[in-house]
C-alpha atoms as a PDB file:
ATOM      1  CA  UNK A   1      17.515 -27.852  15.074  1.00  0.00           C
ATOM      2  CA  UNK A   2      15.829 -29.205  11.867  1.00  0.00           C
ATOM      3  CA  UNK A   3      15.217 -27.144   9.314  1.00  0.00           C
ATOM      4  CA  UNK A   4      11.794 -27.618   8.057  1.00  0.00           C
ATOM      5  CA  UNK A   5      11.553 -26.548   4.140  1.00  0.00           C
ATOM      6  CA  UNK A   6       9.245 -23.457   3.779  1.00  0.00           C
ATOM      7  CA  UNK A   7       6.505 -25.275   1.465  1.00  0.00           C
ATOM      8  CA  UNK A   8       5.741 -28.256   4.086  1.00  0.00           C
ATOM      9  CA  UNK A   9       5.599 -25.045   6.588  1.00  0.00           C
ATOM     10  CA  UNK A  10       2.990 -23.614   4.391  1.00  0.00           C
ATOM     11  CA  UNK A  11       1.147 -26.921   3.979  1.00  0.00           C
ATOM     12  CA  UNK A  12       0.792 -27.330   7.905  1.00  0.00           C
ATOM     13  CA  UNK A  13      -0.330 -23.669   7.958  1.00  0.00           C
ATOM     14  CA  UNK A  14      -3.092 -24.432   5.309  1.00  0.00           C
ATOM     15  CA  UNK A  15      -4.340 -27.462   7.327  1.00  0.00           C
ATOM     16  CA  UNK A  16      -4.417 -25.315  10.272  1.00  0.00           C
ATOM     17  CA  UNK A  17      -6.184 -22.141   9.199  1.00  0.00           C
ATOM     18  CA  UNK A  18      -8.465 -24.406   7.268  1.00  0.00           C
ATOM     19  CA  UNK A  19      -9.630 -26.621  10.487  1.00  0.00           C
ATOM     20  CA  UNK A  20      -9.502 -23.170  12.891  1.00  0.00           C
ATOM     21  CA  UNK A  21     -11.633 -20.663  10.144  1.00  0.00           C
ATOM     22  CA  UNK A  22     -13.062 -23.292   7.567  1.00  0.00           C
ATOM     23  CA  UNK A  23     -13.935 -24.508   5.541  1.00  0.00           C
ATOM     24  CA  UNK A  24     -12.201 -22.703   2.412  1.00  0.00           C
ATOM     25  CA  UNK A  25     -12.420 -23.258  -1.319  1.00  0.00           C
ATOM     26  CA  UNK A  26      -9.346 -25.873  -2.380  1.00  0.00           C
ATOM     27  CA  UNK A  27      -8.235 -23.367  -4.614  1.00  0.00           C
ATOM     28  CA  UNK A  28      -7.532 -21.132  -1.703  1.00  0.00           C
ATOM     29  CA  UNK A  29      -5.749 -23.583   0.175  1.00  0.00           C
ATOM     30  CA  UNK A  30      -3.267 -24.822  -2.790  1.00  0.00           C
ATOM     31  CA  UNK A  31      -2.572 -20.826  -3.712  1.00  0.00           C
ATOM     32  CA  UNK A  32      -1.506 -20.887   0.184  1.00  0.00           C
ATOM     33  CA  UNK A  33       0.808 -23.668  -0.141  1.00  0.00           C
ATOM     34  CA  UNK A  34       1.749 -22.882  -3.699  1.00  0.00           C
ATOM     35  CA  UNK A  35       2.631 -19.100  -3.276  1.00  0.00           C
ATOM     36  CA  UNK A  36       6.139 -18.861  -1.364  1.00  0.00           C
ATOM     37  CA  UNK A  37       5.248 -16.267   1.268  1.00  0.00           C
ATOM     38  CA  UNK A  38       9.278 -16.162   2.180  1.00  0.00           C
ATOM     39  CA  UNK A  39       9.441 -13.878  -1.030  1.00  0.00           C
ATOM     40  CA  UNK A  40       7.132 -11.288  -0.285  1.00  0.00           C
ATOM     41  CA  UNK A  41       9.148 -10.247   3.286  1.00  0.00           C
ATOM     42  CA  UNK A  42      12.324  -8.787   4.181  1.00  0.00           C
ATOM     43  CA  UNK A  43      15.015 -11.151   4.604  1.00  0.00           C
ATOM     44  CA  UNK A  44      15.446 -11.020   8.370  1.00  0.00           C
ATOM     45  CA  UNK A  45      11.473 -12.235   8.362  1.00  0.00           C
ATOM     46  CA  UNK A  46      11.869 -15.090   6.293  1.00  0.00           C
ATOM     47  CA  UNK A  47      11.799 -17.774   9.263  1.00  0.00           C
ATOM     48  CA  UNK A  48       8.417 -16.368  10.136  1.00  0.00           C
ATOM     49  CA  UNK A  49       6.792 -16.351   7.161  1.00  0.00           C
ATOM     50  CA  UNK A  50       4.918 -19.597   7.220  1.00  0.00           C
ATOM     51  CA  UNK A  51       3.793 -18.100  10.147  1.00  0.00           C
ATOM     52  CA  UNK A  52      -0.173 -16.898  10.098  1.00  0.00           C
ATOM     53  CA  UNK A  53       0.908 -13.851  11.564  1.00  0.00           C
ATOM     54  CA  UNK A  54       1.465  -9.966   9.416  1.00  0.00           C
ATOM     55  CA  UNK A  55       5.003  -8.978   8.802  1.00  0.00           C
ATOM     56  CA  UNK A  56       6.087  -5.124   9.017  1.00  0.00           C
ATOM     57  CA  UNK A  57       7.170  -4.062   5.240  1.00  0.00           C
ATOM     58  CA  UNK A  58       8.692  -0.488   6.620  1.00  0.00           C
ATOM     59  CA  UNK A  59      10.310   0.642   9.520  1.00  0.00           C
ATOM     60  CA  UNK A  60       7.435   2.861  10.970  1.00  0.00           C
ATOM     61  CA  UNK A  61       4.470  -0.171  10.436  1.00  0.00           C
ATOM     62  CA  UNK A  62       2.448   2.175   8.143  1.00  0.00           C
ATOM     63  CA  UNK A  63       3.112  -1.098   6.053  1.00  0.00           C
ATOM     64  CA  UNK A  64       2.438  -4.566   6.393  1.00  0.00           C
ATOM     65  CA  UNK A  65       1.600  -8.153   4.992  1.00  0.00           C
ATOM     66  CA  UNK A  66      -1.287  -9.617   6.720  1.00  0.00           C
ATOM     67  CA  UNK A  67      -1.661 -12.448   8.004  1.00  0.00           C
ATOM     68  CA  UNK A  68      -2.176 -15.400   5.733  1.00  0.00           C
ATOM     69  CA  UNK A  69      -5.733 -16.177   6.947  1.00  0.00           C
ATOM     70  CA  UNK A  70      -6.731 -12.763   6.575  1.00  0.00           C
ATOM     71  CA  UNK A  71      -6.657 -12.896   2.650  1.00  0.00           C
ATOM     72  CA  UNK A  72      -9.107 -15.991   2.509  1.00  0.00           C
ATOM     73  CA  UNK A  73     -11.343 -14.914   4.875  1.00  0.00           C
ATOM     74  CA  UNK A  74     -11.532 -12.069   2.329  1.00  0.00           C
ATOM     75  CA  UNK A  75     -11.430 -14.050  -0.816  1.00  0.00           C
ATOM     76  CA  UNK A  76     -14.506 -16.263   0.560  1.00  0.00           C
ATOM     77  CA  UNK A  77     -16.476 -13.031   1.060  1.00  0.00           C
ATOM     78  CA  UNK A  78     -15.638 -12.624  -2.387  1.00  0.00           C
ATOM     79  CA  UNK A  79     -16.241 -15.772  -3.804  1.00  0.00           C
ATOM     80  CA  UNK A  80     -13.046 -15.238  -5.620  1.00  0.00           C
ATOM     81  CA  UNK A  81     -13.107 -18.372  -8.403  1.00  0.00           C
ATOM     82  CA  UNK A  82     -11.618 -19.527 -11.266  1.00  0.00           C
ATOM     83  CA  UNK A  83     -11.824 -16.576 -14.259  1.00  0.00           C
ATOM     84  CA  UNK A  84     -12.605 -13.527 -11.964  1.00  0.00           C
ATOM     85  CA  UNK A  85     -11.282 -10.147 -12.453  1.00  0.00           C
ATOM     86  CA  UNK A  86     -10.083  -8.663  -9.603  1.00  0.00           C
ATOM     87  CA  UNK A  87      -9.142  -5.219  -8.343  1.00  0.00           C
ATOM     88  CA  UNK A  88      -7.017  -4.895  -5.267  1.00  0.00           C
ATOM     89  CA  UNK A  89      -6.245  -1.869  -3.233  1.00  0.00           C
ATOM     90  CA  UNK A  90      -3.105  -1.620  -0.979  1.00  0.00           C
ATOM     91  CA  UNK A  91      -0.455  -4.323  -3.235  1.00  0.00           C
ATOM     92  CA  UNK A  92       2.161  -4.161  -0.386  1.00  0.00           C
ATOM     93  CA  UNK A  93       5.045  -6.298  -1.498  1.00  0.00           C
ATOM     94  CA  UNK A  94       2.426  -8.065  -3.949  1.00  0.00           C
ATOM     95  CA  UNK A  95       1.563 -11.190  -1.770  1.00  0.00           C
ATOM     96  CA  UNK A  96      -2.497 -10.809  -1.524  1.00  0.00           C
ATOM     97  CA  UNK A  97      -2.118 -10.552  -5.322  1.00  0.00           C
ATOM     98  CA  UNK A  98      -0.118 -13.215  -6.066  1.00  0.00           C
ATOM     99  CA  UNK A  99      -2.369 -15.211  -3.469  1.00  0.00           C
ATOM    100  CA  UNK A 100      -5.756 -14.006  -5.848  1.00  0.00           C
ATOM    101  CA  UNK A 101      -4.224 -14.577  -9.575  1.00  0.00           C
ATOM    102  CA  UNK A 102      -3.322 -18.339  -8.756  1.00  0.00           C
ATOM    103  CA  UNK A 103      -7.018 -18.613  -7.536  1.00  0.00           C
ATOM    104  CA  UNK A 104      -7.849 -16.522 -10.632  1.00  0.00           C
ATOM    105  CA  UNK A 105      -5.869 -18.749 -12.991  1.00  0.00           C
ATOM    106  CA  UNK A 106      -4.787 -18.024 -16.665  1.00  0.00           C
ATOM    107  CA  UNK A 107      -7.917 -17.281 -17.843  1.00  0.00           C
ATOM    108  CA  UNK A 108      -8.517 -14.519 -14.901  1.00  0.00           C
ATOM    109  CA  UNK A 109      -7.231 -10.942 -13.892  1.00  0.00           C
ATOM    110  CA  UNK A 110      -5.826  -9.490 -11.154  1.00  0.00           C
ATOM    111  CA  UNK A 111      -4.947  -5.365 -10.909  1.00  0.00           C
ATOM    112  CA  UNK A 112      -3.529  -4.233  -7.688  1.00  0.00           C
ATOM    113  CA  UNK A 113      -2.816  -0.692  -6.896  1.00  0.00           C
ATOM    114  CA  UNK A 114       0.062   0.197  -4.257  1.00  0.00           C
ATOM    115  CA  UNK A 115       0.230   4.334  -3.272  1.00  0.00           C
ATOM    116  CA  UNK A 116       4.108   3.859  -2.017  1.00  0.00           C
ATOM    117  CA  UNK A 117       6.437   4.457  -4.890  1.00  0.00           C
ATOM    118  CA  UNK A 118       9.045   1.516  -3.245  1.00  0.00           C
ATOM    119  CA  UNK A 119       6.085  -1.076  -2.432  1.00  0.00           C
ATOM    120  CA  UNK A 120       5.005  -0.603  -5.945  1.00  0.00           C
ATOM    121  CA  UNK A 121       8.085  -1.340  -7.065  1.00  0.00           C
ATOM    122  CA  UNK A 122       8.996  -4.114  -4.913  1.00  0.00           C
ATOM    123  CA  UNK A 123       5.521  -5.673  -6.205  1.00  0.00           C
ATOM    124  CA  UNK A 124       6.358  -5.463  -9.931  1.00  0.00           C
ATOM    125  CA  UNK A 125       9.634  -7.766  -8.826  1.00  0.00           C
ATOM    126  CA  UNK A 126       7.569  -9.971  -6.645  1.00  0.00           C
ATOM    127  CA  UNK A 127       4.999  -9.871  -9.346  1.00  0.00           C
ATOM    128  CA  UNK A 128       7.012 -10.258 -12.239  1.00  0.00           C
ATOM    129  CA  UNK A 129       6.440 -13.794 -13.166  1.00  0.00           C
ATOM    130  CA  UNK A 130       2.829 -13.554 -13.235  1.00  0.00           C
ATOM    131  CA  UNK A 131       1.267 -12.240 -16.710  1.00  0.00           C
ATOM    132  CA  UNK A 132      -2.504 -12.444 -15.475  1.00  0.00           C
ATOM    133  CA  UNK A 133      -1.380  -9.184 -12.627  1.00  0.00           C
ATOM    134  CA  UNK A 134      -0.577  -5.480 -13.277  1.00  0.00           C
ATOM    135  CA  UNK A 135       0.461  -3.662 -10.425  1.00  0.00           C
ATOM    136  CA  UNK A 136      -0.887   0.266 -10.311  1.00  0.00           C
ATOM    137  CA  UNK A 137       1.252   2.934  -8.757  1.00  0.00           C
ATOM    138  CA  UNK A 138      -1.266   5.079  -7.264  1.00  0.00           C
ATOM    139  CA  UNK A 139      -3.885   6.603  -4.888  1.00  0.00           C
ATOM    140  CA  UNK A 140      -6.785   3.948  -4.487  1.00  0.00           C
ATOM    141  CA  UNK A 141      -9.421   6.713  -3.754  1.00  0.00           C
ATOM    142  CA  UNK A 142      -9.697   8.149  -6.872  1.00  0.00           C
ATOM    143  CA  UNK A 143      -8.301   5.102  -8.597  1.00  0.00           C
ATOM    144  CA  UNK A 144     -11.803   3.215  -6.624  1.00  0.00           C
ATOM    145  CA  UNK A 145     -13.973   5.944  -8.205  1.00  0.00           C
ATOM    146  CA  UNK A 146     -13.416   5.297 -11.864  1.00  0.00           C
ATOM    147  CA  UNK A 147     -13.070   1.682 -11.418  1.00  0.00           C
ATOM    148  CA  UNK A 148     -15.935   0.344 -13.610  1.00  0.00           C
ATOM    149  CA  UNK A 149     -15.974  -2.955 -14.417  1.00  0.00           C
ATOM    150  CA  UNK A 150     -14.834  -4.447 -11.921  1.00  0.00           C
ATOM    151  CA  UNK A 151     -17.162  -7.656 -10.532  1.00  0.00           C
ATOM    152  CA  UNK A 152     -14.700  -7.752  -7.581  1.00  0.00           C
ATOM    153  CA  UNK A 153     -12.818  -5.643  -5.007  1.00  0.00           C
ATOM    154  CA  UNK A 154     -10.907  -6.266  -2.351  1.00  0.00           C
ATOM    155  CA  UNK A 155      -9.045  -3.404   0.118  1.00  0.00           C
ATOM    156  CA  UNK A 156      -6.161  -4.287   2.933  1.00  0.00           C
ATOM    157  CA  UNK A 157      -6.183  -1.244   4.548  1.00  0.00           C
ATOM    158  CA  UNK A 158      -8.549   0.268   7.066  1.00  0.00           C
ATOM    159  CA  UNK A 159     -11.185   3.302   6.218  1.00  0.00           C
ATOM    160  CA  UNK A 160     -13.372   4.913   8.193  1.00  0.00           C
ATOM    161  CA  UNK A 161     -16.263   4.151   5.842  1.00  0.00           C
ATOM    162  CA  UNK A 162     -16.744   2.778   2.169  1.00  0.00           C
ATOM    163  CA  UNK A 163     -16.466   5.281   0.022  1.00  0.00           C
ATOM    164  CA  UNK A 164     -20.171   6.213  -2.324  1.00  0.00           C
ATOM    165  CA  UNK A 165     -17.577   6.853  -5.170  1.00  0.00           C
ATOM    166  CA  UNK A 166     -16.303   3.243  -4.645  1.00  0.00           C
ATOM    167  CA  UNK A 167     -20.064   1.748  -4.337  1.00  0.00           C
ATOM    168  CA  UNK A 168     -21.230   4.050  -7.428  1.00  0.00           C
ATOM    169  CA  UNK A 169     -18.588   2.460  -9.059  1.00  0.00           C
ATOM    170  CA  UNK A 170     -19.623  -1.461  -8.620  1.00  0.00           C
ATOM    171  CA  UNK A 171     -21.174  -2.851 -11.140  1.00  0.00           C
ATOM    172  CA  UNK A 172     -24.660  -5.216 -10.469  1.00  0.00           C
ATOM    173  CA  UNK A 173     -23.948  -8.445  -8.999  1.00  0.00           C
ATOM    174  CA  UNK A 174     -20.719  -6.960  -7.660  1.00  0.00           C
ATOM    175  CA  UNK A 175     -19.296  -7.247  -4.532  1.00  0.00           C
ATOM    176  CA  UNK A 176     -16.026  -5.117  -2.279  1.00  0.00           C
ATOM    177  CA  UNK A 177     -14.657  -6.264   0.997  1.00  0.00           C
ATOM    178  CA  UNK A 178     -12.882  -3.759   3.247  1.00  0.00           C
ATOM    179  CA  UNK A 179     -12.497  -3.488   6.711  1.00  0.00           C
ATOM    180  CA  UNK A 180     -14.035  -0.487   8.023  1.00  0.00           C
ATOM    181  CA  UNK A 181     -13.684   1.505  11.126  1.00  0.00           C
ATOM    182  CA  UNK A 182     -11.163   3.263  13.384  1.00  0.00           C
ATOM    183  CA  UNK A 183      -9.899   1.280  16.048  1.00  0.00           C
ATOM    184  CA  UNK A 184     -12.927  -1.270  16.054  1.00  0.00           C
ATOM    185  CA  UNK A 185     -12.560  -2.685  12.189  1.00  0.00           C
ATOM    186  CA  UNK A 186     -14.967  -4.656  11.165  1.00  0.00           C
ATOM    187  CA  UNK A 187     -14.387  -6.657   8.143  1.00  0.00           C
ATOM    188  CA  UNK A 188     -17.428  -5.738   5.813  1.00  0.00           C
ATOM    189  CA  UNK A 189     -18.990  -7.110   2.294  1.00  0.00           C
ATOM    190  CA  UNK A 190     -20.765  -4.694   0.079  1.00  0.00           C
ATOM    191  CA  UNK A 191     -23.081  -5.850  -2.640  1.00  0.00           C
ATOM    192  CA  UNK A 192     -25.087  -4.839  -5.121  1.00  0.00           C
ATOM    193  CA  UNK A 193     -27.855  -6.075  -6.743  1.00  0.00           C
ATOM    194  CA  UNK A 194     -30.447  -4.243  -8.831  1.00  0.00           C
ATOM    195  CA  UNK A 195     -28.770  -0.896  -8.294  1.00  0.00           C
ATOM    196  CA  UNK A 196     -29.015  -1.061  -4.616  1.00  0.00           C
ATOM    197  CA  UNK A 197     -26.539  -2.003  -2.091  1.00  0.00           C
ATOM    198  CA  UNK A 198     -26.147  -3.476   0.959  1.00  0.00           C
ATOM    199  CA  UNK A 199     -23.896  -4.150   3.367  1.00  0.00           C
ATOM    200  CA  UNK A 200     -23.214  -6.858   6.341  1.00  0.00           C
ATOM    201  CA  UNK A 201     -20.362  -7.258   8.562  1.00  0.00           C
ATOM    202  CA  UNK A 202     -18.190 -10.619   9.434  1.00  0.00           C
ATOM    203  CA  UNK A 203     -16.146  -9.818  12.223  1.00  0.00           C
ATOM    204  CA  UNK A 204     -13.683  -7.894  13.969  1.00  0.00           C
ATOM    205  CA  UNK A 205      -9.904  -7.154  12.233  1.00  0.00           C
ATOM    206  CA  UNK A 206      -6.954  -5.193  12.166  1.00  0.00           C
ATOM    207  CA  UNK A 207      -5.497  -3.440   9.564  1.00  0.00           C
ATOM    208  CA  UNK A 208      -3.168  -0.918   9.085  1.00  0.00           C
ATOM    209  CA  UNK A 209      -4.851   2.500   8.304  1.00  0.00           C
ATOM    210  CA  UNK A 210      -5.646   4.231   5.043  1.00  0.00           C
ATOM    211  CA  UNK A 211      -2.666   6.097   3.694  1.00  0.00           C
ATOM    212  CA  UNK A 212      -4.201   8.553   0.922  1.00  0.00           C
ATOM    213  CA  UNK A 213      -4.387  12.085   1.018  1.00  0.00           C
ATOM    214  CA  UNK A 214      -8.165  12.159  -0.429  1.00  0.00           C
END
């Protein structure tokens, strides 16, 4: 069997998730192909990481990376561009972030906050390379509350319902994606203009659930 090298992989994945859920921004596309999704898995997972499929990241599948398409169907929501400053909750092994700060570029941010002590570290090693990301150890619920500032915010884990702290939080013109619900997720865009904010829903997802204790 020929081995085909993980970047052409990735570039037949892009074309694919691009024809199937586009079309996407070409920065989204080249971070896909760029970012080498074979270092954000466990080794045994490697072969299926050009894959548009999630990967477990701990035994008991509290834990997972999702599936590449899931992060630009997110980032279009977003209208995550060149120079944005971005605040991601649930880092995981630090793909999703990785993903954003090469759509972000130099002159952009990306913070990502990770509530398991060994994902957070695994992130900062993932992450390492990449000056425009800090990775957060920490709870994203009250983290979310406090988080002024930031025009953009992006969640990969499932809660039962946005959080008023979180909204309260988002500054005019901003806007959060997070898929909400129980077992019927829905993946949903808050934004808010003028004070006020509203809410619409793009379709049904799966995510692993909300680990925090608040």
């Amino acid at each position: 069997m020929v081995h085909v090298p993980f970047a052409a992989q990735r570039s037949r994945l892009a074309v694919a998730i691009d024809r199937e859920l586009g079309p996407f921004d070409r920065r989204y596309l080249e971070a896909l192909i760029a970012v080498p999704r074979e270092r954000f898995v466990h080794p045994e997972d490697e072969e299926r990481s050009a894959q548009d499929m999630p990967l477990p990241l701990d035994a008991d599948g509290l834990a997972t990376i999702s599936a590449p398409h899931a992060y630009l169907l997110s980032f279009r929501l977003l209208a995550l561009g060149e120079g944005d400053n971005l605040l991601e909750f649930g880092a995981g092994s630090g793909y999703g972030a990785a993903l954003a700060a090469t759509i972000v570029g130099a002159s952009g941010r990306v913070v990502t906050v990770e509530i398991d002590p060994g994902l957070a570290a695994w992130a900062r090693r993932t992450l390492a390379d990449r000056p425009n990301v800090e990775v957060v150890e920490g709870d994203a619920a009250p983290i979310g509350a406090t988080a002024h500032g930031f025009p953009k915010i992006v969640v990969t884990f499932a809660i039962a319902e946005l959080p008023a702290a979180w909204l309260d939080a988002l500054p005019d013109g901003g806007r959060l994606v997070a898929p909400v619900g129980g077992r019927d997720q829905k993946l949903v865009l808050a934004t808010k203009r003028h004070g006020a904010v509203a809410q619409t829903s793009h379709g049904t997802v799966r995510y692993v659930k909300n680990r925090s204790g608040s």
